[in-house]
N, C-alpha and C. Protein backbone atom coordinates (compact mmCIF):
# COMPACT_ATOMS: atom_id res chain seq x y z
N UNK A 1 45.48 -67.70 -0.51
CA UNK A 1 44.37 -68.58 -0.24
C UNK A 1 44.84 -70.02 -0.37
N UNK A 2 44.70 -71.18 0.77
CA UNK A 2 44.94 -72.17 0.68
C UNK A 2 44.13 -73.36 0.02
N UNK A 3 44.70 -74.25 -1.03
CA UNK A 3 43.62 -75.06 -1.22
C UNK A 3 44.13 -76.62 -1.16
N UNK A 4 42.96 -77.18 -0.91
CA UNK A 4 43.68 -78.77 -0.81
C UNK A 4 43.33 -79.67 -1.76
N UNK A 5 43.94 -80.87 -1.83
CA UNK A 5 43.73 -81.38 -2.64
C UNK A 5 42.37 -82.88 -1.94
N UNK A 6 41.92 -83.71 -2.89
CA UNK A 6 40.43 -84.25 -2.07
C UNK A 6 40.87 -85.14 -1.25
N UNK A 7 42.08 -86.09 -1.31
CA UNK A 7 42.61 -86.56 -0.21
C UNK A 7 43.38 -85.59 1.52
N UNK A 8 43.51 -84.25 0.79
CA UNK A 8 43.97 -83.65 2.12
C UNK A 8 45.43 -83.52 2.08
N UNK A 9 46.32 -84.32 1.37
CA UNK A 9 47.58 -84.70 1.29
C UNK A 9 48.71 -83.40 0.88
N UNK A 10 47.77 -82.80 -0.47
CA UNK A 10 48.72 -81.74 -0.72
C UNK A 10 47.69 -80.57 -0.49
N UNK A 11 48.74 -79.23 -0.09
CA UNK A 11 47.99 -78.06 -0.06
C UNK A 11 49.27 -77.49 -1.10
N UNK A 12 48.45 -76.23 -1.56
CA UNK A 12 48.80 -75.24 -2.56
C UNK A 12 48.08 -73.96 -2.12
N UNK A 13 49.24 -72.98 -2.30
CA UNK A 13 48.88 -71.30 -1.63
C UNK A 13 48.79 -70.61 -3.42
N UNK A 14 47.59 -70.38 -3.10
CA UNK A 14 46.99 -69.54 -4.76
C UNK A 14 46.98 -67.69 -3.99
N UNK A 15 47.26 -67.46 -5.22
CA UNK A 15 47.78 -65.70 -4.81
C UNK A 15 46.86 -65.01 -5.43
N UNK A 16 45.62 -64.16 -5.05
CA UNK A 16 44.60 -63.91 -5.67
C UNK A 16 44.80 -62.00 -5.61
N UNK A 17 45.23 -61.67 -6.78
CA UNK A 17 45.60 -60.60 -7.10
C UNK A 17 44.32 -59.25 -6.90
N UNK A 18 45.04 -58.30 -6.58
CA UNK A 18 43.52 -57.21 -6.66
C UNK A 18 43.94 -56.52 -8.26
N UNK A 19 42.89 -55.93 -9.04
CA UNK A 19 42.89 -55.43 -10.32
C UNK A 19 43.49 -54.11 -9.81
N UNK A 20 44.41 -54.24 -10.93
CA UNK A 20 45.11 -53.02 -10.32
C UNK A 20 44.45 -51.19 -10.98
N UNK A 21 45.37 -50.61 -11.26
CA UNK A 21 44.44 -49.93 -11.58
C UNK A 21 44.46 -48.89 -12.98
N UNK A 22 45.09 -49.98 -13.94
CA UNK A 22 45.39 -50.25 -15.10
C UNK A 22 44.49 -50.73 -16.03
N UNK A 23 43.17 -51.61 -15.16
CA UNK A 23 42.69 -52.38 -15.90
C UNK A 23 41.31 -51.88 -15.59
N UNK A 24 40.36 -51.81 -16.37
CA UNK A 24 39.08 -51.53 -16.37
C UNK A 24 38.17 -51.27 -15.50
N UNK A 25 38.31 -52.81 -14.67
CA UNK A 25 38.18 -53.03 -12.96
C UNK A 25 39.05 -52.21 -12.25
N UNK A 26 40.15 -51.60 -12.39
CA UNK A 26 40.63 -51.04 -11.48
C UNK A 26 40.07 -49.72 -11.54
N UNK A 27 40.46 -49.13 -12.38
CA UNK A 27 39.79 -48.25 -13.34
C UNK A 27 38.05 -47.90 -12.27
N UNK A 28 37.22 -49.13 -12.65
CA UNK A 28 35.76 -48.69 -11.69
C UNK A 28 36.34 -48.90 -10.27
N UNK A 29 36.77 -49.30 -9.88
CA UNK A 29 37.18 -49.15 -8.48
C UNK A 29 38.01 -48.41 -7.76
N UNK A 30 38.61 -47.39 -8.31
CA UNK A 30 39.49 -45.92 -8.27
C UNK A 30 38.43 -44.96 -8.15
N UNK A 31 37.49 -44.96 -9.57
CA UNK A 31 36.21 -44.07 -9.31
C UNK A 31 35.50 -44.16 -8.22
N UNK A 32 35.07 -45.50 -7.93
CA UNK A 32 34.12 -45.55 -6.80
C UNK A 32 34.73 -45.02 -5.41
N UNK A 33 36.16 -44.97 -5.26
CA UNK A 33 36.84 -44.86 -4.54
C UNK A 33 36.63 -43.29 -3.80
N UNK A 34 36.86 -42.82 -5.12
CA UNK A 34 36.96 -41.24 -5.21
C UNK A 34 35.76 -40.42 -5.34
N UNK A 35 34.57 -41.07 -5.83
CA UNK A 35 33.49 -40.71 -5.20
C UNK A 35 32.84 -41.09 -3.74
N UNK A 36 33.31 -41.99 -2.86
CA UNK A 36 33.08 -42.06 -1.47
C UNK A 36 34.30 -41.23 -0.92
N UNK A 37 35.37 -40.62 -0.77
CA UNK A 37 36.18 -39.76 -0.30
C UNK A 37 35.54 -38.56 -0.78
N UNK A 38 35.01 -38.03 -1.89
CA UNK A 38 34.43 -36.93 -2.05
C UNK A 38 33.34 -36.54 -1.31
N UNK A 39 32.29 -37.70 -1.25
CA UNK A 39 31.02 -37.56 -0.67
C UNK A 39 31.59 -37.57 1.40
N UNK A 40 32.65 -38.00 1.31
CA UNK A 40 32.48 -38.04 3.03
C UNK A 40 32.98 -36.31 3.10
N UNK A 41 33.81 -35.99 2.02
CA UNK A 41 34.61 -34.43 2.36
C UNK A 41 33.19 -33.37 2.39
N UNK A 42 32.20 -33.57 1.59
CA UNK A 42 31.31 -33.21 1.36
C UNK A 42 30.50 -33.25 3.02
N UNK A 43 30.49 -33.83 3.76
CA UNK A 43 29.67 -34.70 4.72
C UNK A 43 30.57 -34.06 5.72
N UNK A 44 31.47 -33.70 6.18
CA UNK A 44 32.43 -33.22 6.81
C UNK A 44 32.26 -31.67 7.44
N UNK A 45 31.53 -31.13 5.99
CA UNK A 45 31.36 -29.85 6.10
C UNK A 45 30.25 -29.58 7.15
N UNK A 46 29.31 -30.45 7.65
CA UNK A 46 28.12 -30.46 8.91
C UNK A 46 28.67 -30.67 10.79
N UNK A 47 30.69 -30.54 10.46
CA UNK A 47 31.07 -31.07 11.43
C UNK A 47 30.91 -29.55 12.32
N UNK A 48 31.36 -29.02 13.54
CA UNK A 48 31.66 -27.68 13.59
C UNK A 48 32.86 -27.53 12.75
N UNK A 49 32.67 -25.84 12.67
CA UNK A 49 33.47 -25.58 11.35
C UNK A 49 34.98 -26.10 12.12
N UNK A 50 35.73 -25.71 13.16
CA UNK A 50 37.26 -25.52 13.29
C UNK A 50 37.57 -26.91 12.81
N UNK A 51 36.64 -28.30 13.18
CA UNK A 51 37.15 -29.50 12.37
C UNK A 51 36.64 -29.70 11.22
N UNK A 52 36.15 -28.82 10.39
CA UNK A 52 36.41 -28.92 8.61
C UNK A 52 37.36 -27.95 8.44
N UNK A 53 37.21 -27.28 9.09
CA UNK A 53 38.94 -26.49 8.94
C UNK A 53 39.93 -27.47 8.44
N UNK A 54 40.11 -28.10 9.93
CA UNK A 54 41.48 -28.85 10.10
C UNK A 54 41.56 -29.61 8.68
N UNK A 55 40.35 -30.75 8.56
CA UNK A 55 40.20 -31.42 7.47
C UNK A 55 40.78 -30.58 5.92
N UNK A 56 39.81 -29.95 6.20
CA UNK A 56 40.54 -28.80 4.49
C UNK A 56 41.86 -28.85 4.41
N UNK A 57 42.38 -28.00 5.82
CA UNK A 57 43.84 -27.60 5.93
C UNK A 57 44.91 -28.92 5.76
N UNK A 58 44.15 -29.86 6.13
CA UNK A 58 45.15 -31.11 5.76
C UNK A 58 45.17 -31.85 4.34
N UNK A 59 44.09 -31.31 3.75
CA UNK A 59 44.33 -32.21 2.61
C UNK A 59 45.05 -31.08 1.70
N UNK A 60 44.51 -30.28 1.98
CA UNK A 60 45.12 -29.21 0.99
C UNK A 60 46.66 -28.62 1.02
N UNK A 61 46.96 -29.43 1.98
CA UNK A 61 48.77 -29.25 2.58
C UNK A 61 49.17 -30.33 1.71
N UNK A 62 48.36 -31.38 1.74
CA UNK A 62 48.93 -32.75 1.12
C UNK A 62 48.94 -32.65 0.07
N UNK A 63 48.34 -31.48 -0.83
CA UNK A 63 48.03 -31.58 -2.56
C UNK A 63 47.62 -32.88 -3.09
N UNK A 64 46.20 -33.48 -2.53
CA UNK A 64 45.72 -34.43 -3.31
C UNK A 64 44.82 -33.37 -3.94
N UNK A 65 45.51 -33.67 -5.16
CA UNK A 65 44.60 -32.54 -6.65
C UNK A 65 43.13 -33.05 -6.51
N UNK A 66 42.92 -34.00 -6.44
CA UNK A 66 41.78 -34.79 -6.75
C UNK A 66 40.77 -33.92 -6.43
N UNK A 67 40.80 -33.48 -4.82
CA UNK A 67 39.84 -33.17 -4.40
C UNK A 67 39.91 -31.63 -4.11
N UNK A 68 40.41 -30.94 -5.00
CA UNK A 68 40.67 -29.46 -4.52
C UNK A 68 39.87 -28.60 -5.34
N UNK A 69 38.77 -29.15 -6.24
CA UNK A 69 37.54 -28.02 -6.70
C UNK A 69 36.75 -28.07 -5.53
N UNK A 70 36.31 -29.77 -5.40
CA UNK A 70 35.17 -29.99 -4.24
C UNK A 70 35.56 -28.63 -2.90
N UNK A 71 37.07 -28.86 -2.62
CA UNK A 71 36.99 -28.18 -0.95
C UNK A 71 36.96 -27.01 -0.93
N UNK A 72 37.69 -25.81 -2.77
CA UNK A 72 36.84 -24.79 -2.55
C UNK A 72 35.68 -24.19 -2.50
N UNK A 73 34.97 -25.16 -3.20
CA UNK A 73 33.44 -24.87 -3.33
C UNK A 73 32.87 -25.19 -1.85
N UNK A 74 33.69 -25.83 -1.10
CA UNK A 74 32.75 -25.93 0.20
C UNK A 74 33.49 -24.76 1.03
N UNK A 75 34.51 -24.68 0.89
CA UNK A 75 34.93 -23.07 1.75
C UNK A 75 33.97 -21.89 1.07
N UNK A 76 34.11 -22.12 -0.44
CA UNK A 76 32.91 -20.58 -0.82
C UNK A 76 32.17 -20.74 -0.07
N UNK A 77 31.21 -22.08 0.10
CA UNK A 77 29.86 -22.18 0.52
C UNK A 77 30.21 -21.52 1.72
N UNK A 78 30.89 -21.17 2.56
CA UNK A 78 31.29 -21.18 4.19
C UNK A 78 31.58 -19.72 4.63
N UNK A 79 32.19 -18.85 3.45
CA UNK A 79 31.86 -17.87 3.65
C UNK A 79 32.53 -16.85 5.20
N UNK A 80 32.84 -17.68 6.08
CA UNK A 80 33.56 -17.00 7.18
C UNK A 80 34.84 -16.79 7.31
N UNK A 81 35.48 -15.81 8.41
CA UNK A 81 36.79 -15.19 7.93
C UNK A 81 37.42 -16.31 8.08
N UNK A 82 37.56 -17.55 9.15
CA UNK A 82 38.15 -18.27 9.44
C UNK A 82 38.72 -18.86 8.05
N UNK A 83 37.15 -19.37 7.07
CA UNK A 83 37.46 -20.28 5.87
C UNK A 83 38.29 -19.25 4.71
N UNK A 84 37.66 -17.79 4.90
CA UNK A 84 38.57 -16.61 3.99
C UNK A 84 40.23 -16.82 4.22
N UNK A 85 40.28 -16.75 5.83
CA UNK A 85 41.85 -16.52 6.17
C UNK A 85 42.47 -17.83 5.60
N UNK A 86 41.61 -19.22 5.16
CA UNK A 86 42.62 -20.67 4.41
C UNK A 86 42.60 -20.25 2.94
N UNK A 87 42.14 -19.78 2.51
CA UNK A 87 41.59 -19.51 1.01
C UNK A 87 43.07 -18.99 0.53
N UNK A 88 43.26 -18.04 1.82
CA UNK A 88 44.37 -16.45 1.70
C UNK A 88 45.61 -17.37 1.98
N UNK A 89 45.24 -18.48 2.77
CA UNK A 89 46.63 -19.00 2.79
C UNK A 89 47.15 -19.61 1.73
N UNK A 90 46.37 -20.33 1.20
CA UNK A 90 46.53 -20.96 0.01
C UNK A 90 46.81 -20.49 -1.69
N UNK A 91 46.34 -19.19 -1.24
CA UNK A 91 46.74 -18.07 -2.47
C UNK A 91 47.69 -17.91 -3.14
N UNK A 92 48.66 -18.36 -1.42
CA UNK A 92 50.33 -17.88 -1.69
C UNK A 92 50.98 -19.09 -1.21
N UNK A 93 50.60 -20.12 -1.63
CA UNK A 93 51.18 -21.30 -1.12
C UNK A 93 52.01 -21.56 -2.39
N UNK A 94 53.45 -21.47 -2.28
CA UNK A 94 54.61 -22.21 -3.56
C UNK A 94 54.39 -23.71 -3.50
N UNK A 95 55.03 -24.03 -5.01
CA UNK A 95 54.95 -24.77 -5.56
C UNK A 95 53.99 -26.12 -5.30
N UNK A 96 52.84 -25.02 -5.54
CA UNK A 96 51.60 -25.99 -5.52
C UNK A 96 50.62 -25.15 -6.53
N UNK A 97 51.10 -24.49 -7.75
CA UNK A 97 50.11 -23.73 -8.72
C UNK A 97 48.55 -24.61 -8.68
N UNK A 98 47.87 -25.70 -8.84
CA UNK A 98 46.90 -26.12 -8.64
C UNK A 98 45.89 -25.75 -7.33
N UNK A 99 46.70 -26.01 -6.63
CA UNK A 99 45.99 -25.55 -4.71
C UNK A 99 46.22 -23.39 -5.45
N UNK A 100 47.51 -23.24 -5.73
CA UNK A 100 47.51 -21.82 -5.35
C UNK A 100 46.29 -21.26 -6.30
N UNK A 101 46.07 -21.49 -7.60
CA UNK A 101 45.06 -20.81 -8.34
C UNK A 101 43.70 -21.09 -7.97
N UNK A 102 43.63 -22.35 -7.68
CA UNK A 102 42.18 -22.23 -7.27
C UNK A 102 41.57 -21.76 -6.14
N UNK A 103 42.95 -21.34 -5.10
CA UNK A 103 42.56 -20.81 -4.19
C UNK A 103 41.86 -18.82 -4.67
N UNK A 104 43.16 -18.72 -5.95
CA UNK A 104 42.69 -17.06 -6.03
C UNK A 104 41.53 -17.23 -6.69
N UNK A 105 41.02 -18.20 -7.48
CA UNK A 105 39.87 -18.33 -8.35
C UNK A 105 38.98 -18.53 -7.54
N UNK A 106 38.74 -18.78 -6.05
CA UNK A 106 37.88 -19.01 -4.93
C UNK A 106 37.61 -17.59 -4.38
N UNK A 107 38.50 -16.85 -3.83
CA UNK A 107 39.04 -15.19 -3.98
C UNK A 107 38.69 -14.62 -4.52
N UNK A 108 38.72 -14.64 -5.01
CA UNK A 108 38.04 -13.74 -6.71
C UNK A 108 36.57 -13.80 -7.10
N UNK A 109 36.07 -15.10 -7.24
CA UNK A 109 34.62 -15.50 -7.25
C UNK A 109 33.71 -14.54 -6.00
N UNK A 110 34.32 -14.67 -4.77
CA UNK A 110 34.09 -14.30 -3.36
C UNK A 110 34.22 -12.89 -3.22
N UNK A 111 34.66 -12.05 -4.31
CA UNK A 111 34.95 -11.01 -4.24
C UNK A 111 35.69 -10.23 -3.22
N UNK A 112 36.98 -10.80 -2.78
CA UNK A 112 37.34 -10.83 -1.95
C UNK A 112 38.62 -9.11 -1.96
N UNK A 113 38.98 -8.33 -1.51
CA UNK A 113 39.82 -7.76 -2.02
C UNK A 113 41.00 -7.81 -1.70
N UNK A 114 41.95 -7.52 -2.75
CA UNK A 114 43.99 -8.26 -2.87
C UNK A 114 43.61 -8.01 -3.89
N UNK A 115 44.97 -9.35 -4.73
CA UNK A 115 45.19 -9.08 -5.88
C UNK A 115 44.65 -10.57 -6.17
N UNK A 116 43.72 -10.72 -6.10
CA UNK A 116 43.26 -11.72 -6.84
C UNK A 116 42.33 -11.71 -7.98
N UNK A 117 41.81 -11.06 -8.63
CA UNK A 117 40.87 -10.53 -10.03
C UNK A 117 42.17 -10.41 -10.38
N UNK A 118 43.56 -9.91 -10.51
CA UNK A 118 44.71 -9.60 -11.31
C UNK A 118 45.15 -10.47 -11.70
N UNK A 119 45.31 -11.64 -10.78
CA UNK A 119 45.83 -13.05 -10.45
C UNK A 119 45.16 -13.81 -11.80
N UNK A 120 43.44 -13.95 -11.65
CA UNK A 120 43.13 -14.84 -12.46
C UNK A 120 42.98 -13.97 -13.62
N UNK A 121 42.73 -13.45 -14.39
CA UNK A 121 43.13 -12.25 -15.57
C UNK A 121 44.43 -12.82 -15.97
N UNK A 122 45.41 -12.96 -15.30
CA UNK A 122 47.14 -13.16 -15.64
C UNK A 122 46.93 -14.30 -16.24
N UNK A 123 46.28 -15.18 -14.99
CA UNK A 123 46.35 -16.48 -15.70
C UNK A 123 45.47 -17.16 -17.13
N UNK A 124 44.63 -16.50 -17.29
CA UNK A 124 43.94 -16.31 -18.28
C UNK A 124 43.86 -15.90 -19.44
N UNK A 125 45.37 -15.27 -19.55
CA UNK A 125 46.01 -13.79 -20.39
C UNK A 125 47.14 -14.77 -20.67
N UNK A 126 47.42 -15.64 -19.65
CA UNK A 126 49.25 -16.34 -20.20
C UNK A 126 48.98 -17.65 -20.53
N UNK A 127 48.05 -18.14 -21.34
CA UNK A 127 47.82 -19.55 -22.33
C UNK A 127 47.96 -18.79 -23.46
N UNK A 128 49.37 -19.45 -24.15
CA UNK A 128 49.58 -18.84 -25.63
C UNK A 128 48.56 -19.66 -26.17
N UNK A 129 48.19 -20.51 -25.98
CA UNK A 129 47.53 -21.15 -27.05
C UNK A 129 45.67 -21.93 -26.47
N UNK A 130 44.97 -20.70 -26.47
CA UNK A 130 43.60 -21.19 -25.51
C UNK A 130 42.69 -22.68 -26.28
N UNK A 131 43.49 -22.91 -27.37
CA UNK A 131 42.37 -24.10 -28.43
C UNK A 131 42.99 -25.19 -27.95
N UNK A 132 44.73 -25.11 -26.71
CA UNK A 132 45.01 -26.37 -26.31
C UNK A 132 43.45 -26.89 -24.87
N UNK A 133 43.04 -26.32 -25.02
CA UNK A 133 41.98 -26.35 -23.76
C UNK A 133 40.84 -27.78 -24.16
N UNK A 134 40.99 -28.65 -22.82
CA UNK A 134 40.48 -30.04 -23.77
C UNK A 134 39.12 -29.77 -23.52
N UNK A 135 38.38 -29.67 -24.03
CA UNK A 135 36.94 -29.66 -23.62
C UNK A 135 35.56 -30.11 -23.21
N UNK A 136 35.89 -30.28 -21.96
CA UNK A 136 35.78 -31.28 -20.92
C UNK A 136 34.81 -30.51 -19.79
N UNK A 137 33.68 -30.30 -19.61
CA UNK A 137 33.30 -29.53 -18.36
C UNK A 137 33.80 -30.25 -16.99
N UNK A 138 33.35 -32.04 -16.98
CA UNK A 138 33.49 -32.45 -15.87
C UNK A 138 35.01 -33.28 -16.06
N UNK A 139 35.85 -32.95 -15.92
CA UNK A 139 36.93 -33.56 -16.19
C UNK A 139 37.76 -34.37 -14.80
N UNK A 140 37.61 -35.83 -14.29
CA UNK A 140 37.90 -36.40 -13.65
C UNK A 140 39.45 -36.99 -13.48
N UNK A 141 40.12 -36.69 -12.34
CA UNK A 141 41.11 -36.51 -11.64
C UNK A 141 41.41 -37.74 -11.06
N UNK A 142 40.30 -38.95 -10.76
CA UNK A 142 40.47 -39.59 -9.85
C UNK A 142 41.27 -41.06 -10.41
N UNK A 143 41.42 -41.26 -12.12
CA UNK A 143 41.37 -42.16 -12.82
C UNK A 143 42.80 -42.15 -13.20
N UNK A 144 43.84 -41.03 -12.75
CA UNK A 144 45.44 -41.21 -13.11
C UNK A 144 45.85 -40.92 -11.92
N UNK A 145 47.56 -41.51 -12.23
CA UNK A 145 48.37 -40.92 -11.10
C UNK A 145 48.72 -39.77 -11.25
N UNK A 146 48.55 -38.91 -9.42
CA UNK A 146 49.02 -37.66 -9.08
C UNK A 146 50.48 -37.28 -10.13
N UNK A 147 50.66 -36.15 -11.32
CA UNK A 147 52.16 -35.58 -11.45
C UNK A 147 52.59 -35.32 -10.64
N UNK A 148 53.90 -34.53 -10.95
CA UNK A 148 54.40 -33.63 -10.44
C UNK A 148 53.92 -32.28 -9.47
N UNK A 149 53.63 -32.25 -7.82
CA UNK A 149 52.64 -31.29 -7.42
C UNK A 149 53.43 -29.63 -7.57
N UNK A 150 54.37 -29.76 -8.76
CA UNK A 150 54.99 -28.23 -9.42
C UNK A 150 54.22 -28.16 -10.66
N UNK A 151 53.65 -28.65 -11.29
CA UNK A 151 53.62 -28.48 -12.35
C UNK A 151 51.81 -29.04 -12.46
N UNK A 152 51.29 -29.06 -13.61
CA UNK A 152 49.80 -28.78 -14.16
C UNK A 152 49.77 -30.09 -15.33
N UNK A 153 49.06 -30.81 -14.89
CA UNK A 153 49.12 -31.70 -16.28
C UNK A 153 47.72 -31.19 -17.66
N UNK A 154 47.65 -31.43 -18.68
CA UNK A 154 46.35 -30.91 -19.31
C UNK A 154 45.25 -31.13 -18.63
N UNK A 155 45.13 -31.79 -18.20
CA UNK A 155 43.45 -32.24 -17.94
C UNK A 155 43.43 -31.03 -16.61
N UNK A 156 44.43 -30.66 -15.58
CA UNK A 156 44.19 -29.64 -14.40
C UNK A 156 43.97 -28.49 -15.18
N UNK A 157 44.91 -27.92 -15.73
CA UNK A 157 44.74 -27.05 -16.61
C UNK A 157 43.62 -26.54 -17.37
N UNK A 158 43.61 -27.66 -18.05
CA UNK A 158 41.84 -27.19 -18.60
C UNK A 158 40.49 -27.16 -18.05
N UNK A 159 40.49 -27.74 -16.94
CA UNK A 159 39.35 -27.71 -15.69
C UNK A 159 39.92 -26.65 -14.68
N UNK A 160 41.02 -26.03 -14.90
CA UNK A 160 41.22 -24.53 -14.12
C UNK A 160 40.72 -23.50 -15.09
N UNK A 161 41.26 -23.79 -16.16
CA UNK A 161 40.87 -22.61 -16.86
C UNK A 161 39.20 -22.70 -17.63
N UNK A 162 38.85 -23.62 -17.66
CA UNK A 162 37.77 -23.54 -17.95
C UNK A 162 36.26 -22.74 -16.54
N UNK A 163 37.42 -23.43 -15.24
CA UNK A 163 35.84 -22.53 -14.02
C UNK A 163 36.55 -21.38 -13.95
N UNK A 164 38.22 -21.02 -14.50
CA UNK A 164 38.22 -19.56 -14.53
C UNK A 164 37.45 -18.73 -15.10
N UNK A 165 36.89 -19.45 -16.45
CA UNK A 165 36.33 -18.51 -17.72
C UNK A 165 34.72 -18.19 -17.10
N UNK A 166 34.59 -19.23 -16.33
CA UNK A 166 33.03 -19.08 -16.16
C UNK A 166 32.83 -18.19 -15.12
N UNK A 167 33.53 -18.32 -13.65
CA UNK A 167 33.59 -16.88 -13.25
C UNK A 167 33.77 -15.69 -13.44
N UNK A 168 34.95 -15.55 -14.98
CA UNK A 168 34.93 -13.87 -14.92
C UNK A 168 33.50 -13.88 -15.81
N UNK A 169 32.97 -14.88 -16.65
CA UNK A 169 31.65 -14.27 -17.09
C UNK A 169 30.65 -14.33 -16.54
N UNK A 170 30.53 -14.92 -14.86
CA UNK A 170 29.43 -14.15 -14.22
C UNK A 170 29.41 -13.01 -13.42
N UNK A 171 30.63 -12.42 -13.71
CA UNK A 171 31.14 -11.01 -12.91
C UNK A 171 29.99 -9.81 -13.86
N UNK A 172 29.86 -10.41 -15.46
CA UNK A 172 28.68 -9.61 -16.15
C UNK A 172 29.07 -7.83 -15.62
N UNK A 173 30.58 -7.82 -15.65
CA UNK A 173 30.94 -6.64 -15.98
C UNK A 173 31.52 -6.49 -17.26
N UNK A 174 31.48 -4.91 -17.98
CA UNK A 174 32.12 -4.88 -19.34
C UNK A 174 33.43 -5.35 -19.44
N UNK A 175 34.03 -5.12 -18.31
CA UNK A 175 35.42 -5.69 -18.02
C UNK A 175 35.72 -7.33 -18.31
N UNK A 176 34.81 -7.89 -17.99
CA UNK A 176 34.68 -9.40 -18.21
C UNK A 176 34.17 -10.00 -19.11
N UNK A 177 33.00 -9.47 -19.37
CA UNK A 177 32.69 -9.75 -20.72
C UNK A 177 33.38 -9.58 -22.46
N UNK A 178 33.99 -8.22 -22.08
CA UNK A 178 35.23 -7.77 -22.53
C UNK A 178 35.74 -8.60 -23.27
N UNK A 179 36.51 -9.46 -21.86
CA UNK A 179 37.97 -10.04 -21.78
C UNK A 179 37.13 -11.31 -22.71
N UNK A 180 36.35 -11.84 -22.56
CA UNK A 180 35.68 -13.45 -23.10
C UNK A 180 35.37 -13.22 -24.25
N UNK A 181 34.83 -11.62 -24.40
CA UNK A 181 34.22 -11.85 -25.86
C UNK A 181 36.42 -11.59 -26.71
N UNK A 182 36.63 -11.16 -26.54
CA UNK A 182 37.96 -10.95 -27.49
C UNK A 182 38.69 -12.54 -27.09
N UNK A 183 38.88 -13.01 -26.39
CA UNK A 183 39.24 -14.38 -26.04
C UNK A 183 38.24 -15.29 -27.13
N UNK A 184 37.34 -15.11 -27.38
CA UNK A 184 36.61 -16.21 -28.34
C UNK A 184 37.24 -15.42 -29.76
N UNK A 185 37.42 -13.88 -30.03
CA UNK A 185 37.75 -14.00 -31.25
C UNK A 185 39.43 -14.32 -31.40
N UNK A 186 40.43 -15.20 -30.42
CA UNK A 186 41.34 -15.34 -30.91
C UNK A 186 41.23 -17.14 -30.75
N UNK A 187 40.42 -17.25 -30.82
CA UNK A 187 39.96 -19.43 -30.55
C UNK A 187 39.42 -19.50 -31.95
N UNK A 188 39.81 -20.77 -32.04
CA UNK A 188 39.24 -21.69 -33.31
C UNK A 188 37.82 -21.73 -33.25
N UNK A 189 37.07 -22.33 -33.74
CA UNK A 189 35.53 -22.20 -33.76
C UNK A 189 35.18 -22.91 -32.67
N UNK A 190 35.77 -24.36 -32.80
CA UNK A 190 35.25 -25.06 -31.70
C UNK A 190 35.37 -24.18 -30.41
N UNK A 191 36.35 -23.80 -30.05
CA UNK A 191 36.81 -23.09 -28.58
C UNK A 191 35.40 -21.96 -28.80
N UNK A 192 35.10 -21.28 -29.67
CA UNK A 192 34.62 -20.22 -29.51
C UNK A 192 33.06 -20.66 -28.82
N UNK A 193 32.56 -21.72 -29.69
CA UNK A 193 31.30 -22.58 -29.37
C UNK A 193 31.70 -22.10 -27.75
N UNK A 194 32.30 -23.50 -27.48
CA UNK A 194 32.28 -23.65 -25.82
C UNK A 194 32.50 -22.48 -25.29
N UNK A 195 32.98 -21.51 -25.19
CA UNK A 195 33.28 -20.38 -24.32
C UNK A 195 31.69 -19.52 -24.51
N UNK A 196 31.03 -19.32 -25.68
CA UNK A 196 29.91 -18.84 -25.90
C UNK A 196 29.22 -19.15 -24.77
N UNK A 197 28.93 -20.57 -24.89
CA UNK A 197 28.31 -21.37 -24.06
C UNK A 197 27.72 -20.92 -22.46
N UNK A 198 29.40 -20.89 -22.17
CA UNK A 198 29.92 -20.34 -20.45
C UNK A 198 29.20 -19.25 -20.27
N UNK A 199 29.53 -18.62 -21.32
CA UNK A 199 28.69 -16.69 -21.49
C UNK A 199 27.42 -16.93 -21.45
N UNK A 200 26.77 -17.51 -22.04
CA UNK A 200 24.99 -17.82 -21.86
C UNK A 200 24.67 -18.01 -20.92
N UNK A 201 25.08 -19.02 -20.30
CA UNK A 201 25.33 -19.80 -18.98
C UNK A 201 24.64 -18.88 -17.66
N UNK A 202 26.62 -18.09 -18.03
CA UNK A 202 26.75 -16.93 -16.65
C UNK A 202 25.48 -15.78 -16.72
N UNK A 203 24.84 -15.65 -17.47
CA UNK A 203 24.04 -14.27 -18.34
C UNK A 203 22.87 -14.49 -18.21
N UNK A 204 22.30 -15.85 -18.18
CA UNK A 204 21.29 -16.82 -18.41
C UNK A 204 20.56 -15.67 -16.48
């Protein structure tokens, strides 16, 4: 931005920085960010389906984590083989464990048949330690930088495993209920609270 001085004589170029996104302001303006990209993905879904296809299929190639609860919940909502056959692709997509589980946890919810009820069971079965689980229902994605798209940082982790827990307890088979009620007796109290919770929830 140029400014002058009151005779006109000297100018000076001032460098007017954007808040990055480190700082508080950046911080609300990342959120706001990521709630208008959510709400248009959301908005997307009224297109014909083969272009929310495409849309899905592209972001979900790209592994922006951010937005990969929102787009299975809009493929559940969708329900056709087309959106089944991305779900299936994504099942078995390497080194993308975030896209791949929530795709079987989409699978699975959908009652879909494979091996996906085995899938999320495994994954559910292989946290040595379920009290690392931060406890967080709505746990927002949009406020750090993307890791590593091999690997799970806590906060994915515990917002995977937490809508894992809540699906197998609205399956409200002995099998599932089962698995949650012995899962709360190996959690600390707090964990046990929250998982109770999920169980009321699903039961409710």
């Amino acid at each position: 931005m140029m400014q002058s001085s009151l005779g006109g004589t000297k100018k000076t170029r001032k460098i007017v920085s954007m808040p990055s996104g480190d700082t508080s302001e950046g911080k609300r303006i990342q959120s706001i960010s990521y709630m208008i990209k959510n709400q248009l993905i959301k908005e997307a879904m009224y297109l014909p389906e083969p272009c929310f296809l495409q849309i899905a299929d592209k972001l979900l190639s790209s592994r922006q984590k951010a937005f990969v609860p929102s787009l299975m919940q809009l493929l559940k909502h969708l329900q056709t083989k087309d959106a089944i056959d991305l779900l299936k692709k994504y099942a078995e997509a390497l080194g993308a464990p975030f896209v791949r589980n929530y795709a079987n946890l989409t699978l699975f919810s959908l009652r879909e048949k494979g091996p996906y009820e085995k899938r999320v069971y495994q994954l559910l079965s292989s946290i040595e330690n379920i009290d690392a689980i931060q406890l967080k229902e709505h746990i927002s994605l949009s406020d750090r930088k993307e890791l590593d798209h091999y690997s799970l940082s806590p906060e994915e982790t515990s917002q995977l495993l937490l809508d894992a827990f809540s699906e197998v307890a609205l399956r409200q088979t002995p099998k599932s209920i089962d698995f949650v009620l012995q899962t709360m007796e190996k959690s600390s109290e707090k964990m046990r609270v929250a998982l109770a919770g999920l169980l009321i929830r699903a039961t409710e």
